[in-house]
N, C-alpha and C. Protein backbone atom coordinates (compact mmCIF):
# COMPACT_ATOMS: atom_id res chain seq x y z
N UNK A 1 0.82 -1.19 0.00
CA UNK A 1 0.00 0.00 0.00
C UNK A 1 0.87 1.26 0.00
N UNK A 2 1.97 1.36 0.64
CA UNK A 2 2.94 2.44 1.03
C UNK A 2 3.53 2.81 -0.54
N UNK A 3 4.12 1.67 -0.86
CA UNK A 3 4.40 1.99 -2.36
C UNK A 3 3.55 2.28 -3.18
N UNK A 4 2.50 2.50 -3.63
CA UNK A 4 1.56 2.73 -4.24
C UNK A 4 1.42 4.40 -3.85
N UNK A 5 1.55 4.55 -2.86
CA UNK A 5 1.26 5.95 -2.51
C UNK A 5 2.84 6.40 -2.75
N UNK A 6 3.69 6.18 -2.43
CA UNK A 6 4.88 6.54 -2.48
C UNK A 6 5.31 6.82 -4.20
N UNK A 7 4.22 5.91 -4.93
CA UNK A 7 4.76 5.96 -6.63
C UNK A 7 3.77 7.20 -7.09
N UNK A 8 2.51 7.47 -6.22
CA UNK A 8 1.20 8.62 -7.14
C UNK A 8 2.90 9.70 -6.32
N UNK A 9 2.92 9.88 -5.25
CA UNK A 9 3.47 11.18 -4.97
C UNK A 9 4.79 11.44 -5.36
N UNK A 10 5.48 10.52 -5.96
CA UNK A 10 6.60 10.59 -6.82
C UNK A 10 6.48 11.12 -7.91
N UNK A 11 5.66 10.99 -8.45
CA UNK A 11 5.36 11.55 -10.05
C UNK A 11 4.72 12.47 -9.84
N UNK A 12 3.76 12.68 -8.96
CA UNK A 12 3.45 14.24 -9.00
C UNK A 12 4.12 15.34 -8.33
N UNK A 13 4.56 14.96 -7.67
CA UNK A 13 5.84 15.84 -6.68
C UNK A 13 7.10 16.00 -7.33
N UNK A 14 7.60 15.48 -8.09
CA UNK A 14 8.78 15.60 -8.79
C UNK A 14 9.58 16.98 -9.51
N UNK A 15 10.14 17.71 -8.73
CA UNK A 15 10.78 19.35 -9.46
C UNK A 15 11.96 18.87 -9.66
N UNK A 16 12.68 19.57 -10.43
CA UNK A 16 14.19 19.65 -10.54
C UNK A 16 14.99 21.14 -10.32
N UNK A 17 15.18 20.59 -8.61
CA UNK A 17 16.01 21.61 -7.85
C UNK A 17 17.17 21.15 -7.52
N UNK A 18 17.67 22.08 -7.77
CA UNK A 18 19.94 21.79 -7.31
C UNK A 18 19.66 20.82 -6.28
N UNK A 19 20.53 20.28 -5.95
CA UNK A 19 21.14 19.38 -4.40
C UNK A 19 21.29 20.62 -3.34
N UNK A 20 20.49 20.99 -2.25
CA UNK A 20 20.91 22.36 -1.24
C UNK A 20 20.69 21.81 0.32
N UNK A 21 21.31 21.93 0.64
CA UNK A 21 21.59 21.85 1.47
C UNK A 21 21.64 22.57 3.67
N UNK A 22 21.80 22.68 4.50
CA UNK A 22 21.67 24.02 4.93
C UNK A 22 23.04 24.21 5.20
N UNK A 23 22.99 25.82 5.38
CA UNK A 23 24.37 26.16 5.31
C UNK A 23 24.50 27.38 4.17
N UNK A 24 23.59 26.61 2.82
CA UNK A 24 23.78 27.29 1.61
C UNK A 24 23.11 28.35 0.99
N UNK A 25 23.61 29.33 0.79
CA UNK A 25 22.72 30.65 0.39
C UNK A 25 22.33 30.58 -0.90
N UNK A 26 21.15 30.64 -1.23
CA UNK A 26 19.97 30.53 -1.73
C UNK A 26 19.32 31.79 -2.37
N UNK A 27 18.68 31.82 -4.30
CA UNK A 27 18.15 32.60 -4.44
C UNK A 27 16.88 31.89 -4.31
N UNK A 28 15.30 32.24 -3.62
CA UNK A 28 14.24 31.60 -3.89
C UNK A 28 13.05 32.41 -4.86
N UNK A 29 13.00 32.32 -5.78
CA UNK A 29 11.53 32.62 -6.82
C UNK A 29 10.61 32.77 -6.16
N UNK A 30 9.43 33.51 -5.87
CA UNK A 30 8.02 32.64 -5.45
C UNK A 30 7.56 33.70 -6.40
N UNK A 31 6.16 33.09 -6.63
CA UNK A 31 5.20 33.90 -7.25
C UNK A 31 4.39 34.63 -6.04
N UNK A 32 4.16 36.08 -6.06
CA UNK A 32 3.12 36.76 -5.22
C UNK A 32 1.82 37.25 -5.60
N UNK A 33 1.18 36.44 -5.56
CA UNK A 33 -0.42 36.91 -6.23
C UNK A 33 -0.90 38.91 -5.46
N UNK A 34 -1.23 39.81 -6.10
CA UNK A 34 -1.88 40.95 -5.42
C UNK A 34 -3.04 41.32 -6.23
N UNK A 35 -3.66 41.15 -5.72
CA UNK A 35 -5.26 41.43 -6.18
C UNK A 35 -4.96 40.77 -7.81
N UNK A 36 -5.32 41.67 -9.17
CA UNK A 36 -5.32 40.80 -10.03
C UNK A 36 -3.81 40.71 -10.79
N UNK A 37 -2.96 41.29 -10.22
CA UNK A 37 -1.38 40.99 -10.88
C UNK A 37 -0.79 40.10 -9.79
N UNK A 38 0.44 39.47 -10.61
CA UNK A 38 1.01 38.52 -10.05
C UNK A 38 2.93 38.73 -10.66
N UNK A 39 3.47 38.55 -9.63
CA UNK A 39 4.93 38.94 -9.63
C UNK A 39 5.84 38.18 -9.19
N UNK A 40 7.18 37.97 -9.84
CA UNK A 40 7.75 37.03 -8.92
C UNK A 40 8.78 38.03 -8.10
N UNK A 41 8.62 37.38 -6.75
CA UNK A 41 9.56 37.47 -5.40
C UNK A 41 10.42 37.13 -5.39
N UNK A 42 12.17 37.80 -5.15
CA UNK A 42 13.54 36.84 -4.87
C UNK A 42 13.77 36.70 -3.54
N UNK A 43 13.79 35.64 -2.83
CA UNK A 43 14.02 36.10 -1.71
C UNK A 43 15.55 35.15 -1.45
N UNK A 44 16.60 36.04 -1.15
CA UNK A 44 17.80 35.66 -1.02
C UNK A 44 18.34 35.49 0.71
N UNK A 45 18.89 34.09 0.98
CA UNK A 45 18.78 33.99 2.24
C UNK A 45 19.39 32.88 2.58
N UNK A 46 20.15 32.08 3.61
CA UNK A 46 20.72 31.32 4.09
C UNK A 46 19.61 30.15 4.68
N UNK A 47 19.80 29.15 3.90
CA UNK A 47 19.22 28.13 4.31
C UNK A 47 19.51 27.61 5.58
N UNK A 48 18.46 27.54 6.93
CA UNK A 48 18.77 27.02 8.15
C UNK A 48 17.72 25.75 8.71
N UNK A 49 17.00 25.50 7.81
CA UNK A 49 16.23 24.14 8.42
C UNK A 49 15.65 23.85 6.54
N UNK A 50 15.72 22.20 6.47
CA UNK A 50 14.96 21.18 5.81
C UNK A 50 14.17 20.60 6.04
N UNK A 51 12.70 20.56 6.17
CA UNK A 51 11.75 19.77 6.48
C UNK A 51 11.74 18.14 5.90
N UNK A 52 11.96 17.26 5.27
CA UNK A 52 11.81 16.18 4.43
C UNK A 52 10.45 15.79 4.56
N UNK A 53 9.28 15.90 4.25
CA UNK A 53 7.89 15.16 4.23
C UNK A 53 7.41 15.30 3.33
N UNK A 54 7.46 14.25 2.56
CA UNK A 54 7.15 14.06 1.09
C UNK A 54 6.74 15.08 0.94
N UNK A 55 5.63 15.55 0.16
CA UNK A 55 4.86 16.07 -0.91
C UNK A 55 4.73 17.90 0.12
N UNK A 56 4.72 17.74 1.91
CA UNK A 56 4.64 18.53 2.22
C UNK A 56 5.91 19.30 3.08
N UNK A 57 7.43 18.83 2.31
CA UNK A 57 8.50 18.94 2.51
C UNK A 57 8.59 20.68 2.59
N UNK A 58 9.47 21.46 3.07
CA UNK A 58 9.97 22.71 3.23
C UNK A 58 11.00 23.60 3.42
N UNK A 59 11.05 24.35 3.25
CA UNK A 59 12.49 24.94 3.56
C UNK A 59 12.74 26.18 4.30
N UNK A 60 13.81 26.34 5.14
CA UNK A 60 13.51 27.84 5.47
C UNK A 60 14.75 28.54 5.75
N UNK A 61 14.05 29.67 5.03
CA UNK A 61 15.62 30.72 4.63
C UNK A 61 15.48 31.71 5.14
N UNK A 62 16.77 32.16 5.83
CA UNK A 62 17.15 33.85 6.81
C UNK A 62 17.42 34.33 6.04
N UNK A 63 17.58 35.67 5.94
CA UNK A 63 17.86 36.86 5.58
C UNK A 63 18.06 37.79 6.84
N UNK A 64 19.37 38.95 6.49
CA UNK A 64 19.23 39.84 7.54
C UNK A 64 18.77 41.48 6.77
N UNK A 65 17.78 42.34 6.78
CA UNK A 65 17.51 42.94 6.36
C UNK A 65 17.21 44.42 6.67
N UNK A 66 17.82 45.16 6.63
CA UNK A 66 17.82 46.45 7.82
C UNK A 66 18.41 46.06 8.79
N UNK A 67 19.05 45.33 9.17
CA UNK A 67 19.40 44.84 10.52
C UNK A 67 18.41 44.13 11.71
N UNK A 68 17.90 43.52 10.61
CA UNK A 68 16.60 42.66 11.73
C UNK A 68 16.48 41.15 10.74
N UNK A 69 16.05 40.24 11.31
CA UNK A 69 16.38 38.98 10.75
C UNK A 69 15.34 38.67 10.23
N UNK A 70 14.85 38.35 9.29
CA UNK A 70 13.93 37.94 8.38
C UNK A 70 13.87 36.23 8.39
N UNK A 71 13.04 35.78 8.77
CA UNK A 71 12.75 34.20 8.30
C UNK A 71 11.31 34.21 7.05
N UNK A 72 11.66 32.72 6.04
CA UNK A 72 10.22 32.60 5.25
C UNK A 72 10.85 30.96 5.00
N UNK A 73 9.62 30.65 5.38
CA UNK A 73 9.66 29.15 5.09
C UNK A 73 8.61 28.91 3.69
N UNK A 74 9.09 28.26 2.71
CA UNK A 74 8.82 27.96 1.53
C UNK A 74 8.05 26.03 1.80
N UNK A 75 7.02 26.22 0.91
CA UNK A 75 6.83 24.36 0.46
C UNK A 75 7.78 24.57 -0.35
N UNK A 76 8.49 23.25 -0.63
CA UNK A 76 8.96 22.91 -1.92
C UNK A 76 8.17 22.48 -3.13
N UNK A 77 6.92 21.67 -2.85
CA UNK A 77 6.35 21.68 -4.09
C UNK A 77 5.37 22.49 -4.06
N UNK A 78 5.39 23.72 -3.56
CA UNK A 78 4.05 24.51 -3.99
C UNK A 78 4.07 24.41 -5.49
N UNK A 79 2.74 25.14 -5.88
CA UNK A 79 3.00 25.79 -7.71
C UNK A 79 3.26 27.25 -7.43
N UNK A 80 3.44 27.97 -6.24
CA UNK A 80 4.18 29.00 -6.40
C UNK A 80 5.35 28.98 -6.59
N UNK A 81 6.19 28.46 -6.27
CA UNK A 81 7.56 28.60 -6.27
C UNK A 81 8.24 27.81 -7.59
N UNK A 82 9.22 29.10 -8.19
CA UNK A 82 9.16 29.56 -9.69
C UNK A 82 10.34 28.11 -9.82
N UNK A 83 11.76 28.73 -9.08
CA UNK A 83 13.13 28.26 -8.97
C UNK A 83 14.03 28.65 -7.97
N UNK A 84 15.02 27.31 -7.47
CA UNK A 84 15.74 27.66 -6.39
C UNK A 84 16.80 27.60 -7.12
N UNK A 85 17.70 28.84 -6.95
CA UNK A 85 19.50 28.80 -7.28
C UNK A 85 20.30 28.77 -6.26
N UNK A 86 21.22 28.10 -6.24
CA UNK A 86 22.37 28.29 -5.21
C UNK A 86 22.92 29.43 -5.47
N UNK A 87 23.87 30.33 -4.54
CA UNK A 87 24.42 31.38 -4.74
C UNK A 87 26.01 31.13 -4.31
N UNK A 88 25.64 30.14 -3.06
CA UNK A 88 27.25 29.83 -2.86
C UNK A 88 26.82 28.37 -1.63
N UNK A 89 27.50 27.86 -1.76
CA UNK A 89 27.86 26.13 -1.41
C UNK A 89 28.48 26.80 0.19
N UNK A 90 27.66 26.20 1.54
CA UNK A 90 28.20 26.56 3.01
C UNK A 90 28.59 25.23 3.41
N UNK A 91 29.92 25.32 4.50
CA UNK A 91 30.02 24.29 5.31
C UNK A 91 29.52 24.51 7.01
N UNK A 92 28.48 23.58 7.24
CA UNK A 92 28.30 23.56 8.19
C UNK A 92 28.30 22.29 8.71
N UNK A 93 28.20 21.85 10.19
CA UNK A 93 28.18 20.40 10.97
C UNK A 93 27.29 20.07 11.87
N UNK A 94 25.97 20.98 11.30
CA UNK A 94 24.55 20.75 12.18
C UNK A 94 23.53 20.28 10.69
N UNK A 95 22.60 19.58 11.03
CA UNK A 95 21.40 19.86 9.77
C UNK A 95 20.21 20.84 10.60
N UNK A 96 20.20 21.38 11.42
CA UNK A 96 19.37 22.68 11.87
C UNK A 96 20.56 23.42 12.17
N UNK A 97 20.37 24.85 11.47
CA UNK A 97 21.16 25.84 12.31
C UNK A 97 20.19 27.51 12.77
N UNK A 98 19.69 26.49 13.55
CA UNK A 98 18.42 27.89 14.36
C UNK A 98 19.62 28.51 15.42
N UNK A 99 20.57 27.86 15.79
CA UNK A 99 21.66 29.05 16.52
C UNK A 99 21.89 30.42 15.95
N UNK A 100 21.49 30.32 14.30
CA UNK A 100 22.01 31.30 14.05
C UNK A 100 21.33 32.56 14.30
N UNK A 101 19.81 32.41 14.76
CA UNK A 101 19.05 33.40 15.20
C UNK A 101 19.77 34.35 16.46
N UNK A 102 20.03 33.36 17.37
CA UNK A 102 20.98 34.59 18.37
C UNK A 102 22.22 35.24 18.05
N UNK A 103 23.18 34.93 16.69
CA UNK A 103 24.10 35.81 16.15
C UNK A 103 23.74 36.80 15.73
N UNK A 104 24.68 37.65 15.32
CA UNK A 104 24.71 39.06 14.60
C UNK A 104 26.19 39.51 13.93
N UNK A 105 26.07 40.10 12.78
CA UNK A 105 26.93 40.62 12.01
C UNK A 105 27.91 39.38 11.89
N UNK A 106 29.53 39.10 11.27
CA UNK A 106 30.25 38.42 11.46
C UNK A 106 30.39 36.62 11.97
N UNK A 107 29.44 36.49 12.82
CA UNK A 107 29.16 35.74 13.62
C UNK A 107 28.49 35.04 13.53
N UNK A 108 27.15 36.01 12.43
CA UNK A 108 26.28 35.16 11.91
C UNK A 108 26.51 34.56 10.31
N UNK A 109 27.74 34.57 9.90
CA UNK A 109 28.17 33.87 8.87
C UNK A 109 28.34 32.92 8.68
N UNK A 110 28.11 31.99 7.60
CA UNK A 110 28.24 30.33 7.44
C UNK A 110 29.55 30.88 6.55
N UNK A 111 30.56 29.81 6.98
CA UNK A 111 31.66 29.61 6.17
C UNK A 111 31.66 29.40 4.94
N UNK A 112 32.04 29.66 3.73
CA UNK A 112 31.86 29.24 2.50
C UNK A 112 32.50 27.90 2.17
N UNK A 113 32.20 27.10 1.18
CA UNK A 113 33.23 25.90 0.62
C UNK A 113 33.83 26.29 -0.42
N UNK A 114 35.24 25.55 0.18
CA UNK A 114 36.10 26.26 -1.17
C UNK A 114 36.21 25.51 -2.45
């Protein structure tokens, strides 16, 4: 039975997004519906948590903006969301990095990979 469900939500869930990781800074697409126009959103930001649940899997990316920290957690398979680009490849040695909410400036940097 599991496989059966595991094969409908394979094929319908299926995008082709980079390998990302957290750590890694991220451009994200979304579409923003406003009344009757519709626009796409970049929202550029450091990936700090992966949800994995199938079909209702997620992601969520910081930004620091004015000097105040911005979080937006994305579905991955919405039909809003246009395309994810990498911007630069991070090394980190957590798969959550919500620590990074109590940093600031310097501190709150993920190391790059070289």
């Amino acid at each position: 039975m599991f496989e059966t469900i595991d094969q409908f939500t394979g094929e319908k869930y299926s995008k082709d997004y980079p390998q990302y990781t957290p750590g890694d800074t991220v451009k994200v697409h979304f579409k923003i519906l406003e009344g009757d126009k519709e626009r796409i959103q970049v929202f550029e930001g450091t990936i700090i948590a992966i949800k994995n649940k199938g079909p209702r899997s997620t992601i969520t990316v910081r930004k620091i903006s004015n000097g105040i920290g911005v979080e937006r957690i994305f579905p991955v398979f919405s039909p809003l969301l246009q395309k994810i680009t990498i911007s630069k490849k991070g090394v980190v040695k957590r798969a959550k990095l919500y620590y990074l909410r109590s940093k600031f400036g310097k501190a709150a940097k993920v190391q790059e990979q070289k």
